[in-house]
C-alpha atoms as a PDB file:
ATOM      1  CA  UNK A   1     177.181 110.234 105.146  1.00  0.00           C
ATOM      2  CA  UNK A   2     179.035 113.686 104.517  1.00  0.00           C
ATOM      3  CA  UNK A   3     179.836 114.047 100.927  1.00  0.00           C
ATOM      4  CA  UNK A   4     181.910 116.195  98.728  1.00  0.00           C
ATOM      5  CA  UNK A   5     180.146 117.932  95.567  1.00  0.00           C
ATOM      6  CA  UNK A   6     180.994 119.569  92.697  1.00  0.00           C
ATOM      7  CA  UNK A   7     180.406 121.446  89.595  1.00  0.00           C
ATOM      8  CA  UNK A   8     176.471 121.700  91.351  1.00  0.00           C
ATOM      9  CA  UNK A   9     174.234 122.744  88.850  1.00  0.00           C
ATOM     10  CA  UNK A  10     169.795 123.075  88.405  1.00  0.00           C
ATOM     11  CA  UNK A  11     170.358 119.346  86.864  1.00  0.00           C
ATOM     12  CA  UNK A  12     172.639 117.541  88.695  1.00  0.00           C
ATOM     13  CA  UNK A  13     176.217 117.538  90.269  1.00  0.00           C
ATOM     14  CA  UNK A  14     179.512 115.444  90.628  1.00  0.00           C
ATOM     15  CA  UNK A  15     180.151 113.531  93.912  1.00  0.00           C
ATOM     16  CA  UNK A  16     183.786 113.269  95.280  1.00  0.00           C
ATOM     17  CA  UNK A  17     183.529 109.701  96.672  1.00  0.00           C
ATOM     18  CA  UNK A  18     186.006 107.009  96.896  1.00  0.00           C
ATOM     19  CA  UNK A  19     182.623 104.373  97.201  1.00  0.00           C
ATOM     20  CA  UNK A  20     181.449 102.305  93.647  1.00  0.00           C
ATOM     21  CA  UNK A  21     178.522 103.406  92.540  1.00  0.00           C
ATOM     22  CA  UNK A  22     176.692 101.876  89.680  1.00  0.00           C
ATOM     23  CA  UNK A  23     174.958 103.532  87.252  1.00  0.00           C
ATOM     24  CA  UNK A  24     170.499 104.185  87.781  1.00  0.00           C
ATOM     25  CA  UNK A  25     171.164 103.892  91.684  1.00  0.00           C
ATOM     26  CA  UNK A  26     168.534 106.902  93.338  1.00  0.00           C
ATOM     27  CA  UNK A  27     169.025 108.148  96.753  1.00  0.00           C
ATOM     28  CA  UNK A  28     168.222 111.208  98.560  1.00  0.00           C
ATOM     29  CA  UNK A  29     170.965 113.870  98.919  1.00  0.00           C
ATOM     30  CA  UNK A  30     170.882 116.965 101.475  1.00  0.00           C
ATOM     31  CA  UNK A  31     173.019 119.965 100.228  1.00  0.00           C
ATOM     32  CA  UNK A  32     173.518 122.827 102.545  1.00  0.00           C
ATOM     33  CA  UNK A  33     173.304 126.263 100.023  1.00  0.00           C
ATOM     34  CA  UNK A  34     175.023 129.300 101.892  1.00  0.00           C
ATOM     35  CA  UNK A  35     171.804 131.522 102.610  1.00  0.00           C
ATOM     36  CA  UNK A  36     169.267 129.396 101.479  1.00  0.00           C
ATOM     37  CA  UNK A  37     170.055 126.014 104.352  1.00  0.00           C
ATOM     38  CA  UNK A  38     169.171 122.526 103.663  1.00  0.00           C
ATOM     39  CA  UNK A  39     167.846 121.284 100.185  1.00  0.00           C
ATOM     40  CA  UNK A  40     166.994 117.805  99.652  1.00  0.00           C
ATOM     41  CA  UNK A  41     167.210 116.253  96.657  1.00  0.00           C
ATOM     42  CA  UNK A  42     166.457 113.068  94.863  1.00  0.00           C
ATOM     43  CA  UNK A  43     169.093 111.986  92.779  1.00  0.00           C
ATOM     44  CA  UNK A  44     170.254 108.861  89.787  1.00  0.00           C
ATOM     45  CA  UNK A  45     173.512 107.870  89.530  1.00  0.00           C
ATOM     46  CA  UNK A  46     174.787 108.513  85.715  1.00  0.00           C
ATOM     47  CA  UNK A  47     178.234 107.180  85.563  1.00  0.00           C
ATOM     48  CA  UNK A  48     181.227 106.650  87.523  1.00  0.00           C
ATOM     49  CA  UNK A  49     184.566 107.002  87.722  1.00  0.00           C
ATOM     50  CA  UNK A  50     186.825 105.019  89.788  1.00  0.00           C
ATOM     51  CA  UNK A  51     188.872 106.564  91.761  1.00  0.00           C
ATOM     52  CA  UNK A  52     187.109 110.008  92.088  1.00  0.00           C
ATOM     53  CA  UNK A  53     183.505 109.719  92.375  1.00  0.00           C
ATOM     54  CA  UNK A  54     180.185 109.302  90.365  1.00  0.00           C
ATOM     55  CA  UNK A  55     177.943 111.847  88.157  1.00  0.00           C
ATOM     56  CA  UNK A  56     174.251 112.202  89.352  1.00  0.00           C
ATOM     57  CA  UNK A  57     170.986 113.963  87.856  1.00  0.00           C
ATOM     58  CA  UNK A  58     168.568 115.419  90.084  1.00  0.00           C
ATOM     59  CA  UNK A  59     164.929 113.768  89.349  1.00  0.00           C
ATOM     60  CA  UNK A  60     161.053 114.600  90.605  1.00  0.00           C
ATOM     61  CA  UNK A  61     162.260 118.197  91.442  1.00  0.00           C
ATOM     62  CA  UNK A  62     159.175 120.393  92.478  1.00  0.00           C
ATOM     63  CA  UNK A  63     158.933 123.698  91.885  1.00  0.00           C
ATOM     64  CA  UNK A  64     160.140 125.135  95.540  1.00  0.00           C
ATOM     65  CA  UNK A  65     162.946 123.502  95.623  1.00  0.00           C
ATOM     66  CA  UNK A  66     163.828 124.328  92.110  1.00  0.00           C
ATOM     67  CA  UNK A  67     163.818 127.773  93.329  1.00  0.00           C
ATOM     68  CA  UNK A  68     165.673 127.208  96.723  1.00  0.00           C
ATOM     69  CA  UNK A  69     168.373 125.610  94.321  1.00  0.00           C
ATOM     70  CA  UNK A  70     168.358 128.214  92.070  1.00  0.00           C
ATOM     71  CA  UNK A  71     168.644 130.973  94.930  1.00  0.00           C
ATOM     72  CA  UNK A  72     171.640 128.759  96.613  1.00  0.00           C
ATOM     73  CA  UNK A  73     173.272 128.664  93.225  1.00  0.00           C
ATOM     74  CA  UNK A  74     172.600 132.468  92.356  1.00  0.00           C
ATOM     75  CA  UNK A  75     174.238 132.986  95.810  1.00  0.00           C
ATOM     76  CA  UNK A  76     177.552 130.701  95.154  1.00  0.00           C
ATOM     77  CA  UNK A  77     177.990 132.108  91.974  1.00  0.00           C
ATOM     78  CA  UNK A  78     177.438 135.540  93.001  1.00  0.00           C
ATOM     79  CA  UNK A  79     180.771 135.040  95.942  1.00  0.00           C
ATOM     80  CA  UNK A  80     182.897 133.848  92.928  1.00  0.00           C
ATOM     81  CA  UNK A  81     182.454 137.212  91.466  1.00  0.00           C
END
């Protein structure tokens, strides 16, 4: 299901969801990065809070997709400026 993200970082980001999520849930996330495409992600739950979404850490990166992340974020942070 289509999500909203934010404050996306190399460990982790917040998810914009009106859905209760408990904490030490894992799933698989897809995040489309301007420039870089699809990255796909296994993430944990870390908290919630109700009403605007749940925290999650990224887990079992590998090394390529560490870089495609870092890339996508280089590239975001680069259009703020």
């Amino acid at each position: 299901m289509p999500l909203s993200i934010f404050d996306l970082s190399r460990g982790g980001c917040f998810v914009n969801s009106s859905l209760e999520q408990e904490p030490g849930v894992t799933f698989t996330m897809k995040i489309d990065l301007p420039r870089v495409g699809w990255v796909t992600l296994r993430a944990e739950t870390l908290y919630a809070r109700a009403g605007y979404g749940f925290a999650v850490r990224f887990i079992d990166v590998d090394e390529a997709t560490a870089a495609r992340l870092e890339q996508g974020l280089e590239d975001l942070f680069d259009r703020v400026l």
